[in-house]
Protein backbone atom coordinates (compact mmCIF):
# COMPACT_ATOMS: atom_id res chain seq x y z
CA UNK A 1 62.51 121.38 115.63
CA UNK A 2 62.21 117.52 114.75
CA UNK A 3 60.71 118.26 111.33
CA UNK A 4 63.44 120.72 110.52
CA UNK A 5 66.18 118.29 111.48
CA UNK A 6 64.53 115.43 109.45
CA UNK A 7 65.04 117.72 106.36
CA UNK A 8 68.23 118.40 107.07
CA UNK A 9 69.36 114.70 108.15
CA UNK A 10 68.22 113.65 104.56
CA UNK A 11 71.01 116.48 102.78
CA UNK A 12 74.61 116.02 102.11
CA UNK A 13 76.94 118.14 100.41
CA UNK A 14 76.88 121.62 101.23
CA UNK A 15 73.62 121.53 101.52
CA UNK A 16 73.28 121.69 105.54
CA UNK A 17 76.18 124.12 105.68
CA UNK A 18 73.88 126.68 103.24
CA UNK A 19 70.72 126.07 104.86
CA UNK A 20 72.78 126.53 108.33
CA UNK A 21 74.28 129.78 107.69
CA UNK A 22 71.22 131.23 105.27
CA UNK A 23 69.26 130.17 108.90
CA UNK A 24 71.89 132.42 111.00
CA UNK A 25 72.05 135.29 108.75
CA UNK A 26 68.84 135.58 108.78
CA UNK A 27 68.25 135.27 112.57
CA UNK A 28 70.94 137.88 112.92
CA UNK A 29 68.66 140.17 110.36
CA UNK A 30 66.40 139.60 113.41
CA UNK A 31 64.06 136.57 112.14
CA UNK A 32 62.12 135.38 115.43
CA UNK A 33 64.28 131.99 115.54
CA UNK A 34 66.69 132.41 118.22
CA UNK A 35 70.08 130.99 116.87
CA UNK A 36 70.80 129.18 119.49
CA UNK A 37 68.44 126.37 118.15
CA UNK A 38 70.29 126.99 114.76
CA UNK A 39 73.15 126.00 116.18
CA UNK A 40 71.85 123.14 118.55
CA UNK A 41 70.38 122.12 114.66
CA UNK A 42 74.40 122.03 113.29
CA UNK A 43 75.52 120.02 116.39
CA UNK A 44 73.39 117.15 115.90
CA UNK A 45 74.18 117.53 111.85
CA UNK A 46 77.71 117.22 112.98
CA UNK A 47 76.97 114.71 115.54
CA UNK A 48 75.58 112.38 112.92
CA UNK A 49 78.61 112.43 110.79
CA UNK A 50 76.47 114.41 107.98
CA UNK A 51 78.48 117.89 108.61
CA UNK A 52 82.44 118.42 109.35
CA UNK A 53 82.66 119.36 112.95
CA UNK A 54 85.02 121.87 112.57
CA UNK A 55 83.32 123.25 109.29
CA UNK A 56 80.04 123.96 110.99
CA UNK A 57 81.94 125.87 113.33
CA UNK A 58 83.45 127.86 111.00
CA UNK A 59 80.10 128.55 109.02
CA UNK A 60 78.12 129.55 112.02
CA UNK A 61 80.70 131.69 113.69
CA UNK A 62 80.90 133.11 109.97
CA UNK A 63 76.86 133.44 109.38
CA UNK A 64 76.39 134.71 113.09
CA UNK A 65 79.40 137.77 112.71
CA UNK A 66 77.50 138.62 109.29
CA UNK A 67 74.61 138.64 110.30
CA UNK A 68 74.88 140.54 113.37
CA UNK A 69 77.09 142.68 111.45
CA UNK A 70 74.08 143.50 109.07
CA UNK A 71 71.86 144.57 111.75
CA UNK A 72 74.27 147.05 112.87
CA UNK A 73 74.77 148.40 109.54
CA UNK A 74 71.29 149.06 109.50
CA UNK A 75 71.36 150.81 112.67
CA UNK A 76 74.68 153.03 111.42
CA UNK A 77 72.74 154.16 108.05
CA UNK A 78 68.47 153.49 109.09
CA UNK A 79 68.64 154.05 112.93
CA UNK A 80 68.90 158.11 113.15
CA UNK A 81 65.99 158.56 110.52
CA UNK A 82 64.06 156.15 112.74
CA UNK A 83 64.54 157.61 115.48
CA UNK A 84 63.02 160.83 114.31
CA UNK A 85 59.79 159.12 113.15
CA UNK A 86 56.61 160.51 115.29
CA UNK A 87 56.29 157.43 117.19
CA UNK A 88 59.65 156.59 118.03
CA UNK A 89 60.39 159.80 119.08
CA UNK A 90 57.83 160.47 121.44
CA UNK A 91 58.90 157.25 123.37
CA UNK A 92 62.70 158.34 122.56
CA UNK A 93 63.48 162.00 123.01
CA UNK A 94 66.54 163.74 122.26
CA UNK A 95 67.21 164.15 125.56
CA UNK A 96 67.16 160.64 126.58
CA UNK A 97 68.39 159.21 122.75
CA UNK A 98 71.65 161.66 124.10
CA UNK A 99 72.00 159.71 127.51
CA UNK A 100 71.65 156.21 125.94
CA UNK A 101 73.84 157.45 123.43
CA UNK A 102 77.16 158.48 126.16
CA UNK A 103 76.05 155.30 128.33
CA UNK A 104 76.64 153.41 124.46
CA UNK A 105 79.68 155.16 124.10
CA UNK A 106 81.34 154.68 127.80
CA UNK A 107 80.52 151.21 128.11
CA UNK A 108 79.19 149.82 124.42
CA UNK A 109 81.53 147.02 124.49
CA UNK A 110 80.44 144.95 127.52
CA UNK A 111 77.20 145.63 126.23
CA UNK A 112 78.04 144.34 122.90
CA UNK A 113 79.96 140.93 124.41
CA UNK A 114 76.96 140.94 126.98
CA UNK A 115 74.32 140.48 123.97
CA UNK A 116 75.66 137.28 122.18
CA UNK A 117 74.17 135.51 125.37
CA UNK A 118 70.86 137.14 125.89
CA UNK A 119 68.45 135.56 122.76
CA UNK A 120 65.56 137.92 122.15
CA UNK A 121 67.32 141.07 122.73
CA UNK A 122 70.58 140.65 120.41
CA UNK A 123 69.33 142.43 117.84
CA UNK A 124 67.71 145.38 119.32
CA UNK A 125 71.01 145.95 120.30
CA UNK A 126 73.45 145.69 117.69
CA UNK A 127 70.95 147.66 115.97
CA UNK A 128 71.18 150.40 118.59
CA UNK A 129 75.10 149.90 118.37
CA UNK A 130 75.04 151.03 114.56
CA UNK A 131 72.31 154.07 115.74
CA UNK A 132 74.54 155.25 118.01
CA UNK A 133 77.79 154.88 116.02
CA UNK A 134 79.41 152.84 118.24
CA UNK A 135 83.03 152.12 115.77
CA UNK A 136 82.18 149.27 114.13
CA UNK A 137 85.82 147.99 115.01
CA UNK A 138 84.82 147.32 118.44
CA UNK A 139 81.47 146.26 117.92
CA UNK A 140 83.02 143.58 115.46
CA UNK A 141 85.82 142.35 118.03
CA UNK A 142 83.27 142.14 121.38
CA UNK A 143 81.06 140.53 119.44
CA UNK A 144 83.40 138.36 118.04
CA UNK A 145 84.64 137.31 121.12
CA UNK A 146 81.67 136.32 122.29
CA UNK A 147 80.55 134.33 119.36
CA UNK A 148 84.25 132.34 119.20
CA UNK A 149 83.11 131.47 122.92
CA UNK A 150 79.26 130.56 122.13
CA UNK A 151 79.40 129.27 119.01
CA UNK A 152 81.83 126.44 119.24
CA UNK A 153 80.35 125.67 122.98
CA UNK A 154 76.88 125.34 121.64
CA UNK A 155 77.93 122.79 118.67
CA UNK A 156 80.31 121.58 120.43
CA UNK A 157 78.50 120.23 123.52
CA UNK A 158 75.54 118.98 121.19
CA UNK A 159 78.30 117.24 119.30
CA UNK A 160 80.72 115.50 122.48
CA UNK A 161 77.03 114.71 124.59
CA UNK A 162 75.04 113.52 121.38
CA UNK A 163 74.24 109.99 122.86
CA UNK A 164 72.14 111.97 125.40
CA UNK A 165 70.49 114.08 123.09
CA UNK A 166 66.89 112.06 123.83
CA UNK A 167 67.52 112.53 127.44
């Protein structure tokens, strides 16, 4: 993490801001970064005066809604076919791919809003969201919800507690 953040302490411009949200899409595409450090990354940037406070919360809410939103497109047009590969659906059968599917349906949304906070599993999920064809309305608004409550309390508390950051 130190050598990332001395690249990025050396850029100005929109520089950071690219390399943030390029970072967060891609973590939302399911890169093995969780964005959580991403954003830890964009409170110090904005702690050191080198990013807009407010800006960096507006590009990494933006990067982590696209990017999440990406995953679950993939689910809505790549999940079914995968799902039907040998592999996948010996360990998924229609039987239980149907059960998932109503338990998706009856209470997607809490697991949707539930997701933002658990790193690792995010986007196994959102995938599964698009698979199942949970409406990408509510998918987009839990989700949303969630990130306009993580997003600006991750940067946000890097940014107000930044003379502790050594600690």
């Amino acid at each position: 993490m130190e050598a990332i953040l001395d690249i990025l302490l050396n850029f100005y411009g929109p520089t950071p801001y690219l390399i943030v949200f390029g970072v967060l899409l891609l973590c939302g595409m399911g890169l093995p970064i969780p964005e959580d450090i991403t954003l830890i990354i964009a409170g110090i940037l904005s702690y050191y005066g080198i990013c807009d406070l407010r800006l960096m919360i507006v590009v990494c809410f933006a990067g982590v809604m696209i990017g999440d939103s990406f995953m679950f497109w993939l689910g809505s047009h790549y999940g079914r076919q995968l799902t039907r590969k040998w592999l996948f659906h010996r360990l998924l059968p229609d039987a239980r791919l149907d059960a998932v599917r109503d338990r998706f349906n009856r209470s997607g949304n809490k697991v949707i809003f539930a997701a933002r906070f658990m790193p690792g599993v995010r986007a196994a999920i959102f995938f599964s969201a698009g698979t199942f064809h949970l409406p990408f309305r509510v998918f987009f608004f839990y989700d949303g919800l969630a990130a306009l409550l993580s997003v600006p309390a991750i940067i946000g508390a890097i940014y107000y507690f930044g003379d502790n950051l050594e600690k």
